[in-house]
Every structure is written in C-alpha cells, then in structure tokens.
N, C-alpha and C. Protein backbone atom coordinates (compact mmCIF):
# COMPACT_ATOMS: atom_id res chain seq x y z
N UNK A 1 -92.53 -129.72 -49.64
CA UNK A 1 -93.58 -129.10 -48.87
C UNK A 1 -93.68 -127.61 -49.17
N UNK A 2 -92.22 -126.99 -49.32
CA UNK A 2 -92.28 -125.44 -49.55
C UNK A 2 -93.36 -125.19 -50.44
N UNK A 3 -92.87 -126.24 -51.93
CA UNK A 3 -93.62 -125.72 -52.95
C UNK A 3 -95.09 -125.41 -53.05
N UNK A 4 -96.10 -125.81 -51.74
CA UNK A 4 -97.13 -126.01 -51.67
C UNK A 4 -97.34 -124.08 -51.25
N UNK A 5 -96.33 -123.30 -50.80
CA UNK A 5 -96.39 -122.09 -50.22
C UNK A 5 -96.22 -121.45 -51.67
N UNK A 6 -97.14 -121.10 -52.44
CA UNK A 6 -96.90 -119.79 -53.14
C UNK A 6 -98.03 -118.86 -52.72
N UNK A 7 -97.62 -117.81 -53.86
CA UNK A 7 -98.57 -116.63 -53.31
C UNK A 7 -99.60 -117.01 -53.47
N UNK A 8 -100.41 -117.75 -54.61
CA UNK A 8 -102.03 -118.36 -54.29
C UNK A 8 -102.11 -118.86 -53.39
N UNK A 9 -101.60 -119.70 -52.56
CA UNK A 9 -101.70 -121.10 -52.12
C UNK A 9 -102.13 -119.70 -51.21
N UNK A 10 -100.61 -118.76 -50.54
CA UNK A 10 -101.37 -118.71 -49.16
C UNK A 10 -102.61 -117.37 -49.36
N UNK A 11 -102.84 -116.98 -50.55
CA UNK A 11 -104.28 -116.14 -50.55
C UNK A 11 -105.68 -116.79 -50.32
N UNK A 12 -105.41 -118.06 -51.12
CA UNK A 12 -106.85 -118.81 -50.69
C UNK A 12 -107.22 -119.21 -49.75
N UNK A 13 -108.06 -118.41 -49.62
CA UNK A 13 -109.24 -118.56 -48.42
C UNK A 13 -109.86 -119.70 -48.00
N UNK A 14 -110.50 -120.35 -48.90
CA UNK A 14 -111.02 -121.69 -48.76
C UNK A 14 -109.48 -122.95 -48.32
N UNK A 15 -108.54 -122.68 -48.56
CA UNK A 15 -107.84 -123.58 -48.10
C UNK A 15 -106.58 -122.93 -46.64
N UNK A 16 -107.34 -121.87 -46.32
CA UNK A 16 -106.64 -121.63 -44.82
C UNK A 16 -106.39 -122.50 -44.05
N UNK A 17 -107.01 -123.37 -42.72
CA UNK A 17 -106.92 -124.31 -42.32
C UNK A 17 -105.69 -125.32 -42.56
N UNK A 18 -105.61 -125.59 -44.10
CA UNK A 18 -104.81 -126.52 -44.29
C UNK A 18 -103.11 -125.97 -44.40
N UNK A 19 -103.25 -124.59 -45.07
CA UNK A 19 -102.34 -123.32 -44.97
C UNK A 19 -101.54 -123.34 -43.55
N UNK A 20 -102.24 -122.91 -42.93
CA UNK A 20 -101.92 -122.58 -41.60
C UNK A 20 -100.95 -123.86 -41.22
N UNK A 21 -101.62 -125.21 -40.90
CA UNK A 21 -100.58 -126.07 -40.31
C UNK A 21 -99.39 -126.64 -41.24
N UNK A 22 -99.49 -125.84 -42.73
CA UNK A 22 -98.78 -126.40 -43.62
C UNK A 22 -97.56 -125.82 -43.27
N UNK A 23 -97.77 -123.94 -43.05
CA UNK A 23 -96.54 -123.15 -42.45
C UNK A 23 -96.43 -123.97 -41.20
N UNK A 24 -97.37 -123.92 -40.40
CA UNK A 24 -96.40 -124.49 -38.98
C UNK A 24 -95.69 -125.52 -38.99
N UNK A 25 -96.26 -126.61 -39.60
CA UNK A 25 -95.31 -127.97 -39.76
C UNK A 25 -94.04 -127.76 -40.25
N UNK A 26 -93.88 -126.67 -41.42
CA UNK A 26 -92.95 -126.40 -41.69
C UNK A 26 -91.92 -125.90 -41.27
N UNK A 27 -92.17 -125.04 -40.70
CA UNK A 27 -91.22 -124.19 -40.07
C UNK A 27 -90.88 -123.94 -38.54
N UNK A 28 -91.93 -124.12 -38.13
CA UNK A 28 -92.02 -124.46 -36.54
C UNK A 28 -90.60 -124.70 -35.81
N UNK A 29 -90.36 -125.69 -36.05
CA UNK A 29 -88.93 -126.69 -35.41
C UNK A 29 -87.35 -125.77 -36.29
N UNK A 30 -87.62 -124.86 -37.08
CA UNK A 30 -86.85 -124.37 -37.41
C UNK A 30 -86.68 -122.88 -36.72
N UNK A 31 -88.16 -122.66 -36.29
CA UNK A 31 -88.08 -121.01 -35.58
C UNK A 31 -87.79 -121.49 -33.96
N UNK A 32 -88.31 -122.63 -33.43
CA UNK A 32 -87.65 -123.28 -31.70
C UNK A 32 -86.19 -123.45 -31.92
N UNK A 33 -85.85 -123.41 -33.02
CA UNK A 33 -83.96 -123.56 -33.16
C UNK A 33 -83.76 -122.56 -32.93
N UNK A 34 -83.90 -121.43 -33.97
CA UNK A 34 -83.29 -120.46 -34.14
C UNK A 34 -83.66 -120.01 -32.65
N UNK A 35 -84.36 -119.57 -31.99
CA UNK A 35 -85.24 -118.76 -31.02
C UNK A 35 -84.08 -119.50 -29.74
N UNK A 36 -83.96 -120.69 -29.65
CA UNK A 36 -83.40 -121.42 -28.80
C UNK A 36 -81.93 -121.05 -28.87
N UNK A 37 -81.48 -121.14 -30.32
CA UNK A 37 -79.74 -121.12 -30.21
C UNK A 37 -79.95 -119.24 -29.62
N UNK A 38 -80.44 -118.23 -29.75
CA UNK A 38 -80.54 -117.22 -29.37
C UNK A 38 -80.27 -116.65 -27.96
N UNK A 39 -80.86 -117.35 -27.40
CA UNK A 39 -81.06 -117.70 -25.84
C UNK A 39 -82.01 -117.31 -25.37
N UNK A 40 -83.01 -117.14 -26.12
CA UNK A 40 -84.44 -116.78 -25.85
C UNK A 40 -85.00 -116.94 -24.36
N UNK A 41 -85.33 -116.74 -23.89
CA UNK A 41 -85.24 -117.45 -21.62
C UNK A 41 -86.62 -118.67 -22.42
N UNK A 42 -87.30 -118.16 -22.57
CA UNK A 42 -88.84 -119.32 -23.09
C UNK A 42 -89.24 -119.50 -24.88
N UNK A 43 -88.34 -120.18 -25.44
CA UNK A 43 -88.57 -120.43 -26.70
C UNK A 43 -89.76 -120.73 -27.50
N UNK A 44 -90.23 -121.88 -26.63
CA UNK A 44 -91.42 -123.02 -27.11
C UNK A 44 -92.64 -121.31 -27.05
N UNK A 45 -92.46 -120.52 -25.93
CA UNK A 45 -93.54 -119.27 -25.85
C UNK A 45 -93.39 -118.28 -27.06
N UNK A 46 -91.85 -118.16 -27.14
CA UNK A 46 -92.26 -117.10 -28.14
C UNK A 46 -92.31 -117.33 -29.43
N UNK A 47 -92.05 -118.99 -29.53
CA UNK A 47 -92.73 -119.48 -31.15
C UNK A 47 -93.81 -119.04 -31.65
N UNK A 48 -94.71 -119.56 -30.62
CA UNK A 48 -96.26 -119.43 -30.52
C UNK A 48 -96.36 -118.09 -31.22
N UNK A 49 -95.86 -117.30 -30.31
CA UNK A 49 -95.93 -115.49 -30.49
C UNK A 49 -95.83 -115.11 -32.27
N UNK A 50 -94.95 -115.97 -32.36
CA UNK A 50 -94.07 -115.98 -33.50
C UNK A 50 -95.36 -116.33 -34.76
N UNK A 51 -95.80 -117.08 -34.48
CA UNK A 51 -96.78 -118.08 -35.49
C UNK A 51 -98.29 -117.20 -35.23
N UNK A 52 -98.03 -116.64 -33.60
CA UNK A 52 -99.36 -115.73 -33.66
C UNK A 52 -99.80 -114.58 -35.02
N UNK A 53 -98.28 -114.18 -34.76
CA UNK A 53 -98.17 -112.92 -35.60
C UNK A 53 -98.26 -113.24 -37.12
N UNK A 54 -97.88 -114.13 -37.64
CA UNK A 54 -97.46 -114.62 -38.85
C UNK A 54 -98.89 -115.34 -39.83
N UNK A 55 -99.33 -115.79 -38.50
CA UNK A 55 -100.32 -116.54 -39.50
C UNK A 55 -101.72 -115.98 -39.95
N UNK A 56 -102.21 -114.70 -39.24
CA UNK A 56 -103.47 -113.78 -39.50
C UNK A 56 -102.69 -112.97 -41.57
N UNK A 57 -101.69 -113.00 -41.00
CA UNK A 57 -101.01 -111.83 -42.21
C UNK A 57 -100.47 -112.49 -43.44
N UNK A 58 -100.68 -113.95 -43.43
CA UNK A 58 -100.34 -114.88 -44.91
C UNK A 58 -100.68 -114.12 -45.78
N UNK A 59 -101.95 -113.84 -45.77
CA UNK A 59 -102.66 -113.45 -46.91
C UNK A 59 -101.54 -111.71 -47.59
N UNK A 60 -101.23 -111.56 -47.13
CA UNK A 60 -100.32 -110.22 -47.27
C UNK A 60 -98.92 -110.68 -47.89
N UNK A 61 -98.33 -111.59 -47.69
CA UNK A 61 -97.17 -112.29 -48.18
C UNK A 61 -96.78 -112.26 -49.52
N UNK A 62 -95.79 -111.94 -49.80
CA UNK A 62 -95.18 -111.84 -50.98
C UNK A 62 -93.79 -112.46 -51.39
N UNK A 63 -93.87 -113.39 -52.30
CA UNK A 63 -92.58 -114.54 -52.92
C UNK A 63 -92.43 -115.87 -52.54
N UNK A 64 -93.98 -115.92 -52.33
CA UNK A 64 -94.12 -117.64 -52.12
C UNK A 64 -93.61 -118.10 -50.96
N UNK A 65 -92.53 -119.09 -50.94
CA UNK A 65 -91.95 -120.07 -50.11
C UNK A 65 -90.88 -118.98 -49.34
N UNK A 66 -89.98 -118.53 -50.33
CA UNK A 66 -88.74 -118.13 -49.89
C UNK A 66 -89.31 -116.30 -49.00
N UNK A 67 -90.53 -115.91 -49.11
CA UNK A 67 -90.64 -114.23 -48.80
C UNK A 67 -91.55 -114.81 -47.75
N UNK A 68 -92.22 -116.09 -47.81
CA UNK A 68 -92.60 -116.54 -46.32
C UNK A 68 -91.65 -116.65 -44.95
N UNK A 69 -90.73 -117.42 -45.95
CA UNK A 69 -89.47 -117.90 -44.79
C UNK A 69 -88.97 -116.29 -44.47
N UNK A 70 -88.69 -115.72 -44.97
CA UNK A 70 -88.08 -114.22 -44.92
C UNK A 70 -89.25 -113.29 -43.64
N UNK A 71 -89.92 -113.28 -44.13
CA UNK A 71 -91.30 -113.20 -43.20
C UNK A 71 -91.12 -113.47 -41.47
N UNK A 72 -91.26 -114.70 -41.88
CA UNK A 72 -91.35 -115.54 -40.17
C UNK A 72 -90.15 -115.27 -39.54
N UNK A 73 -88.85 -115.47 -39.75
CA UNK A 73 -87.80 -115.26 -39.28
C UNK A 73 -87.58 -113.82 -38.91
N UNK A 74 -88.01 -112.79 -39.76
CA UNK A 74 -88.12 -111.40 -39.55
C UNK A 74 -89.01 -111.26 -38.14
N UNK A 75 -89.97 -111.82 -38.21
CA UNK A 75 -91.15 -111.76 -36.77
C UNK A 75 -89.84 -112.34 -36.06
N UNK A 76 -89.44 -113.65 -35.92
CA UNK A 76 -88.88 -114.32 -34.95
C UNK A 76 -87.78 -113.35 -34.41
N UNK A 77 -86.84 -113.05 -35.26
CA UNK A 77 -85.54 -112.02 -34.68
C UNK A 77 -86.43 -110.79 -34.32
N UNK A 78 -88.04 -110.53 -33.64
CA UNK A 78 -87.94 -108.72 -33.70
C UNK A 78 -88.60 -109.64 -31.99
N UNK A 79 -89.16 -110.84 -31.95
CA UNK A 79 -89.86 -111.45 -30.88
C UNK A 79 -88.05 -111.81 -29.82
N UNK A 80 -87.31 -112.42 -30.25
CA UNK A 80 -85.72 -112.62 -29.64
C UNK A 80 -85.16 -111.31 -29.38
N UNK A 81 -85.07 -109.89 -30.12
CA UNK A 81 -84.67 -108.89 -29.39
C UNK A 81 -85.77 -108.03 -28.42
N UNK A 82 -87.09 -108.00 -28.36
CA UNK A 82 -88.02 -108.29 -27.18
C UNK A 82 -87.90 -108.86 -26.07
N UNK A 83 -87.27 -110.26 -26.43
CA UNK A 83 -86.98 -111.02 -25.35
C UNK A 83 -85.50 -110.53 -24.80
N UNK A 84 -84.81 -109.97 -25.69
CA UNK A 84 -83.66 -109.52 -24.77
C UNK A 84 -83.94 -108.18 -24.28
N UNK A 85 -84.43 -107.37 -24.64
CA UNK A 85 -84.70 -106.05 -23.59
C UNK A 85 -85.40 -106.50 -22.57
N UNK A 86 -86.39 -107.45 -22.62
CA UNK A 86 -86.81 -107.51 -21.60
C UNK A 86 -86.04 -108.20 -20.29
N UNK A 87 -85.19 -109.17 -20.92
CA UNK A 87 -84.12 -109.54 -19.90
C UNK A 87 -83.18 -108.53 -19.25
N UNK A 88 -83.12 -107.77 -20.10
CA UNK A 88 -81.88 -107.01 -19.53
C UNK A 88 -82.82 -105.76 -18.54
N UNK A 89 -84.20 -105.83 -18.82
CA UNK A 89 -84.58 -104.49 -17.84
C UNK A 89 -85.19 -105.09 -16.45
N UNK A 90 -84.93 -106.93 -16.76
CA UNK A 90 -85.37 -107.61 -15.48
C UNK A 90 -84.26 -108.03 -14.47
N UNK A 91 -84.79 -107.79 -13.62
CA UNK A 91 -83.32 -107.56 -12.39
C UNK A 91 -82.94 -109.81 -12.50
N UNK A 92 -81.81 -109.95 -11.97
CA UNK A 92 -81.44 -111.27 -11.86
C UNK A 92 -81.57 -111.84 -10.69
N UNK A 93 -82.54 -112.79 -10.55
CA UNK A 93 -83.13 -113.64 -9.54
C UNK A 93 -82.23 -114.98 -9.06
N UNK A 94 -81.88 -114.51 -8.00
CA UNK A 94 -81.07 -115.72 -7.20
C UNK A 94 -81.78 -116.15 -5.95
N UNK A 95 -81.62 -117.25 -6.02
CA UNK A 95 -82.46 -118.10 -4.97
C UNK A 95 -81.52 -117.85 -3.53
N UNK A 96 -82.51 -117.66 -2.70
CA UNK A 96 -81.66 -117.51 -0.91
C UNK A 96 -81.40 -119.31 -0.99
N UNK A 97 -79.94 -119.09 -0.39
CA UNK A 97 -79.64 -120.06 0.28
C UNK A 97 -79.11 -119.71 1.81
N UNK A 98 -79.41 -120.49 2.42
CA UNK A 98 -79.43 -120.32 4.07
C UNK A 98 -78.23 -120.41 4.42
N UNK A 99 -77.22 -121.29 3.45
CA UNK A 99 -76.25 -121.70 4.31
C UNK A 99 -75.20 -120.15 4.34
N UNK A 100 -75.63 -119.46 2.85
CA UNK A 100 -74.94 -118.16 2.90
C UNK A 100 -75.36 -116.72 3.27
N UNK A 101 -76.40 -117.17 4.01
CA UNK A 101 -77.12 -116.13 5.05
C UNK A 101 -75.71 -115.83 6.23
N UNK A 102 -75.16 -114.90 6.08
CA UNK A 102 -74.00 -114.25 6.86
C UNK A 102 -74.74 -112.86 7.93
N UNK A 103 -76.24 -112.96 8.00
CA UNK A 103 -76.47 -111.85 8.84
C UNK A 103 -76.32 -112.71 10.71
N UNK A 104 -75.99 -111.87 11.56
CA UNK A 104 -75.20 -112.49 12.56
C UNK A 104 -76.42 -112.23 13.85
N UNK A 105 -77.70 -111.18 13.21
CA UNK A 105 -79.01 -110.69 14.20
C UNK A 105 -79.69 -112.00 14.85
N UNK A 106 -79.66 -111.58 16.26
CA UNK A 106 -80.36 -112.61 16.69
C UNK A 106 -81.73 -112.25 16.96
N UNK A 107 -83.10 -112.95 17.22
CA UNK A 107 -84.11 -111.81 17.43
C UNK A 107 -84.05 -111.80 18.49
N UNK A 108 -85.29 -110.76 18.98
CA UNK A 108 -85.22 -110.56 20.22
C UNK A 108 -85.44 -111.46 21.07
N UNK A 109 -86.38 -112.54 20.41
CA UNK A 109 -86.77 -113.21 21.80
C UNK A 109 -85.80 -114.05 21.91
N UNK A 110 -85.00 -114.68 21.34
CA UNK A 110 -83.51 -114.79 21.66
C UNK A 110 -82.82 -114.40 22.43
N UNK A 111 -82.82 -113.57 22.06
CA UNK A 111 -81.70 -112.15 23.03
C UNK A 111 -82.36 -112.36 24.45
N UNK A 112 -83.38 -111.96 24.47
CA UNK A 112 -83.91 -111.71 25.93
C UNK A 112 -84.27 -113.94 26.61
N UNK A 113 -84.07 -114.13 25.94
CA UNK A 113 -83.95 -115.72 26.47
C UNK A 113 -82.65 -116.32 27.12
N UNK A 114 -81.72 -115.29 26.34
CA UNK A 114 -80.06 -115.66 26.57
C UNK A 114 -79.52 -114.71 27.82
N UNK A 115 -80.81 -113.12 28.38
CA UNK A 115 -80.30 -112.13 29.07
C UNK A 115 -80.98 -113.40 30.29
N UNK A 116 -81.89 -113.85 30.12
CA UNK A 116 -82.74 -114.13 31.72
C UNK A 116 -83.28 -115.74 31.23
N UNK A 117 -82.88 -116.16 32.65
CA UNK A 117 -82.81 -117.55 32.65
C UNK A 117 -84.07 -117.83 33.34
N UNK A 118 -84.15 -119.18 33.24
CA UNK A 118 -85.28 -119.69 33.28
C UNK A 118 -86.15 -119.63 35.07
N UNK A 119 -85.36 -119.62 36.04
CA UNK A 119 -85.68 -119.60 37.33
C UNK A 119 -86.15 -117.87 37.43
N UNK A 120 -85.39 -116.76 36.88
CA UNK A 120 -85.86 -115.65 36.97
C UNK A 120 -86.85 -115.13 36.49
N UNK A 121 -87.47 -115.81 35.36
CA UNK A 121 -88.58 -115.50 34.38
C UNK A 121 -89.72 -116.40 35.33
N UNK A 122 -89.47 -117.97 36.15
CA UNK A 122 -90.51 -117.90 37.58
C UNK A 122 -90.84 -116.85 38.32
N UNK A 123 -89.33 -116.29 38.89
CA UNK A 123 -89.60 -115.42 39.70
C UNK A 123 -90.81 -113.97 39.24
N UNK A 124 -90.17 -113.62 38.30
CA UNK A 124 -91.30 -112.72 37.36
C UNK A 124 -92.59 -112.71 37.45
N UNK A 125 -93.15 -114.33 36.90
CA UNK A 125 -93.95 -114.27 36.76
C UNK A 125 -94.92 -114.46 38.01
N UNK A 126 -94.48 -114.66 38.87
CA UNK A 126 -94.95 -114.84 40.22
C UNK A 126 -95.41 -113.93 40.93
N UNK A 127 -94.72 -112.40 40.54
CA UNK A 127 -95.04 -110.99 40.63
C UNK A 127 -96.67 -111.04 40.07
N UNK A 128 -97.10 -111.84 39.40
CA UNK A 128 -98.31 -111.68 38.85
C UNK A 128 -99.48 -112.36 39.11
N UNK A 129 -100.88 -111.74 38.96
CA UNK A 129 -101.74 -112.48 39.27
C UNK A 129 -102.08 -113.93 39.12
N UNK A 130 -102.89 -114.46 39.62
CA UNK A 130 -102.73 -116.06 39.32
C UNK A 130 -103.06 -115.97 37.54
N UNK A 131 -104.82 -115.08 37.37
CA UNK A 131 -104.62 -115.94 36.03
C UNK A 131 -103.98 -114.90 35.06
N UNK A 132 -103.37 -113.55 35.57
CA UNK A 132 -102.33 -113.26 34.38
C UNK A 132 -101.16 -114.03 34.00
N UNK A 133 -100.71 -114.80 35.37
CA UNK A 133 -99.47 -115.55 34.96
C UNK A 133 -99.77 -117.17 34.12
N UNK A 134 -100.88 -117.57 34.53
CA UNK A 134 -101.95 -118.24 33.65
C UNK A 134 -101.94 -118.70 32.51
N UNK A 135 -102.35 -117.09 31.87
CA UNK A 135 -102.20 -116.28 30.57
C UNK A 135 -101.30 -116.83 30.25
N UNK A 136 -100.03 -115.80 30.28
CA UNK A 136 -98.26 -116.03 30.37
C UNK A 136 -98.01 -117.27 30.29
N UNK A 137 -97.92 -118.33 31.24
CA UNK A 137 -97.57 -119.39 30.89
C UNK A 137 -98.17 -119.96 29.48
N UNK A 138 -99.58 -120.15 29.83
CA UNK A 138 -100.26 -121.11 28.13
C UNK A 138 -99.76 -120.44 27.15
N UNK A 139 -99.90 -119.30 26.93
CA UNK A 139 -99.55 -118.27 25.54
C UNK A 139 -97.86 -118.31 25.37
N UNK A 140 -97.20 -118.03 26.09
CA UNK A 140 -95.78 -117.93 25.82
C UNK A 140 -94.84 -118.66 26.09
N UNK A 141 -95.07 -120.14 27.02
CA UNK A 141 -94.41 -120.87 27.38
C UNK A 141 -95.05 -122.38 26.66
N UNK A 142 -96.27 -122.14 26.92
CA UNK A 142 -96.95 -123.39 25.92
C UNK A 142 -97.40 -123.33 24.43
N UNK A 143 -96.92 -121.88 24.19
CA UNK A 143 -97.43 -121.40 22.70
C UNK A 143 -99.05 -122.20 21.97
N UNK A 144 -99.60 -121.72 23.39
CA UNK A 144 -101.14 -121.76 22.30
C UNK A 144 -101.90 -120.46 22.01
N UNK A 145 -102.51 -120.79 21.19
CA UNK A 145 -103.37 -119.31 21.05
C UNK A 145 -104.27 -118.92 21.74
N UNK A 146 -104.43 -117.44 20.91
CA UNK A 146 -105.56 -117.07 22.27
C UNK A 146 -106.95 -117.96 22.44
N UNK A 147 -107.62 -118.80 21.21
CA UNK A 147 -108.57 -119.17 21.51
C UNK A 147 -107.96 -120.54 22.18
N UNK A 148 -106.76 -121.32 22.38
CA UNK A 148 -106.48 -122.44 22.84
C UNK A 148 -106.76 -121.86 24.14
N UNK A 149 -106.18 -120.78 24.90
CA UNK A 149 -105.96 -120.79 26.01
C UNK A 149 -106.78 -120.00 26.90
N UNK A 150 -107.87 -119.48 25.76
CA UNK A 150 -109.35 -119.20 26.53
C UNK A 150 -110.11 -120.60 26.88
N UNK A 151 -110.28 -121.55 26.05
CA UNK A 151 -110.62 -122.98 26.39
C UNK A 151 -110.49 -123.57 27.61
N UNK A 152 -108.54 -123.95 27.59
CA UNK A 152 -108.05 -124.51 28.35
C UNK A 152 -108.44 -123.78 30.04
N UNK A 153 -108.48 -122.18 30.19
CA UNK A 153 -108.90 -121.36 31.37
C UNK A 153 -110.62 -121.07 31.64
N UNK A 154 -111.10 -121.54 30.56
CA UNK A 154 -112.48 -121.50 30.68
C UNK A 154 -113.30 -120.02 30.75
N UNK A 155 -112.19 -119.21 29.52
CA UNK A 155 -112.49 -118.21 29.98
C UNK A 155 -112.92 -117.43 28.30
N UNK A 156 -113.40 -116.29 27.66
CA UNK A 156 -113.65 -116.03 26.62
C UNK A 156 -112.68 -115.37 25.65
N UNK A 157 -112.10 -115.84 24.48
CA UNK A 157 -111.26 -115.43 24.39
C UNK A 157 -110.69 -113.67 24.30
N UNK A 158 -111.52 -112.87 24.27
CA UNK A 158 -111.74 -111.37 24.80
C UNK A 158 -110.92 -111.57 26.20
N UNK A 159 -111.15 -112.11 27.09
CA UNK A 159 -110.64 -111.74 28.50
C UNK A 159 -109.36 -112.59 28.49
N UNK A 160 -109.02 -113.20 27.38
CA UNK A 160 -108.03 -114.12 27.92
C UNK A 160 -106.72 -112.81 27.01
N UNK A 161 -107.35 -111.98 25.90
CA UNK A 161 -106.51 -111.41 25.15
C UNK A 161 -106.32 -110.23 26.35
N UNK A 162 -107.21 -109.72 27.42
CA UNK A 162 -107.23 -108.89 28.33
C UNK A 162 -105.84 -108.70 29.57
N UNK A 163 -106.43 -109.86 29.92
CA UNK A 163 -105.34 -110.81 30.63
C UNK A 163 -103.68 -110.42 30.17
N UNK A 164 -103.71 -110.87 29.33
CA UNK A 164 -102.79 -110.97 28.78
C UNK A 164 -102.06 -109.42 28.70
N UNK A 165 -102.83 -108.96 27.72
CA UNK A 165 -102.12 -106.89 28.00
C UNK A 165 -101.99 -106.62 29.39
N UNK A 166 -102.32 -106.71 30.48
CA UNK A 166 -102.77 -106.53 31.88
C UNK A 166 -101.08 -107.03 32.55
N UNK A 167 -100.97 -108.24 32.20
CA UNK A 167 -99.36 -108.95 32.80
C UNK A 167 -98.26 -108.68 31.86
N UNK A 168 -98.63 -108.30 30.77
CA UNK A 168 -96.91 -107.60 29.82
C UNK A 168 -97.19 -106.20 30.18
N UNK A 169 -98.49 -105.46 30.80
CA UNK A 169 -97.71 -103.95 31.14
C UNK A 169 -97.38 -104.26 32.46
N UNK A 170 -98.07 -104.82 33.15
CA UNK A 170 -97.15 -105.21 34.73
C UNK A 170 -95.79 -105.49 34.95
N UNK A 171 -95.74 -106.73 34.11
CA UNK A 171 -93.87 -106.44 33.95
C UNK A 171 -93.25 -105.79 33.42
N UNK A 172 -93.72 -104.92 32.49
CA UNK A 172 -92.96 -103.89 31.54
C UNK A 172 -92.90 -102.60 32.98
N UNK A 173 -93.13 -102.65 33.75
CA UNK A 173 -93.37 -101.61 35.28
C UNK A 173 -91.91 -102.74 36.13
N UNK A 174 -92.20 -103.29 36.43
CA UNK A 174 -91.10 -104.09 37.26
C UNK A 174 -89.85 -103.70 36.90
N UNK A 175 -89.10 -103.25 37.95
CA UNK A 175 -87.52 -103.06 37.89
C UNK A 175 -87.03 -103.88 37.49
N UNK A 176 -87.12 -105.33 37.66
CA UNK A 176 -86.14 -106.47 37.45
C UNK A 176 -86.26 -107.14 35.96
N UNK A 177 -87.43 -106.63 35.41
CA UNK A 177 -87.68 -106.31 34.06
C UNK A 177 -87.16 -105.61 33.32
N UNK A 178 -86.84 -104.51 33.59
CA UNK A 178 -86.13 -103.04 32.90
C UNK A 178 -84.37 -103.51 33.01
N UNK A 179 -84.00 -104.52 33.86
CA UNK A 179 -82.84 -104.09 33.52
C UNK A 179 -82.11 -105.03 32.26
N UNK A 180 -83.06 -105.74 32.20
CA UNK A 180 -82.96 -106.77 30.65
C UNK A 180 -82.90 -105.94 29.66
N UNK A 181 -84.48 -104.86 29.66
CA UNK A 181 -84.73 -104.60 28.46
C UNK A 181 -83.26 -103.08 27.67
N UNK A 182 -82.50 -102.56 28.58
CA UNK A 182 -81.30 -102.08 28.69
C UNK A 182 -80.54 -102.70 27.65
N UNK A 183 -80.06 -101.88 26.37
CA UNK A 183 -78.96 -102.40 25.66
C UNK A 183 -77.75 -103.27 26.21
C-alpha cells in the first residue's frame, strides 16, 4: 500500500480523493495506537486533528512513503504533547460522593425544627391572623406554592405572597420567637 505514497502520487491533484483515504487507511490505526499507548485523555479526537492537519499539506511532502510516515507521526507527537499541557493546566475532576460528605452543618430549617416542637409552632401560629396563619400553614407546612395556595384560599396570588410577609414579620416581633432564633 505504502508504495502507492510517493512524491507524485501525493502531488496529483486529480487523484486526491483517492490519496487522502489511501493515507488514512493506512495509517490511521497506527496513529489511535500510538496516540492511545501515550495516554492521550481522547485519542479517536485527536487522530482526526491529526489527519486534519496532515492531509491539506500532502502536497508539500517530501520522501514518499517513509517522509509521509515521518510527517504524520511528527503532527501526532506535537497533537499528544498539547494534549498533555492541557491536562496538566486542567484541574482533576472527582465526582462527589455523599457517603464521604463529612460536613456535620445542619440547615437551618433543621435546626429551628429540632429548637421548637411541633405543639409550640401551634401555639405561634395562633398568635396570628386567621388567614396569615392560613398562609403559614399551606406554604410551610403543606409546601405548596404561592399560586397553589392562592387557589386553594381563593385569593390572588399577590395577596397570598402579602399575607405571607405580614405573618413572618409578626413572628419575627414575638418574644417566644426570638428566643429560638438566639445562638
């Protein structure tokens, strides 16, 4: 097959086309080796790269078979140390795993779930108007949204988002509130 690569072969113009897949067939599976035993991170990509570069510039080639092969491999080792700077200036990606998540933060609404129990957060809310506590309940105890729980109150969801600011500054005022929110 080499012999079909001399310097005519790859000047003629009229037989490019056939040129072109004559180098790739050829050599192809020899530059995914080399590129591969390298440790290239994406081989099969920077073949391509490899064959990008190589195959506009035949016509420039000099020593037939053997200054082709010399050629391509020259592209291939300058495309493999590319690929290693670029590894080395890319930080190393490790996947989260949960089970070695060692942070010990609980959030807040945690925290404040674990400070005040469930009969006192009645009492609370009882401090409050009927439909701020309303509010409060659908939104934070039934977790719907604001347009669920404008629906469900028959009310627009504008006044239901109203509502709502109206009974978290009310209790954010309550003493029996403040002493939760206390480190």
């Amino acid at each position: 097959m080499t012999d079909a690569l001399t310097d005519d072969a790859l000047r003629d113009q009229s037989r490019q086309p056939a040129v072109y897949g004559l180098v790739y067939r050829t050599y192809a599976s020899q530059v995914l080796g080399y590129l591969t035993a390298r440790g290239v991170e994406d081989p099969e990509a920077a073949m391509q790269e490899v064959f990008l570069s190589v195959l506009p510039r035949l016509d420039s080639v000099h020593g037939g078979a053997a200054g082709l092969r010399t050629f391509i491999f020259s592209v291939a080792h300058a495309r493999m140390v590319d690929d290693r700077r670029r590894q080395s200036r890319t930080p190393a990606q490790v996947t989260f795993d949960p089970e070695l998540d060692r942070r010990e933060d609980a959030s807040a609404e945690s925290e404040a779930l674990d400070r005040i129990s469930p009969q006192e957060v009645l009492r609370l809310l009882d401090g409050l108007p009927d439909d701020q506590r309303e509010v409060l309940s659908l939104r934070l105890v039934a977790g719907l949204t604001v347009e669920q729980a404008a629906e469900a109150m028959g009310k627009s969801a504008g006044a239901v988002k109203q509502l709502q600011r109206r009974a978290l500054l009310k209790l954010r005022d309550l003493a029996a509130v403040k002493e939760y929110l206390k480190p």
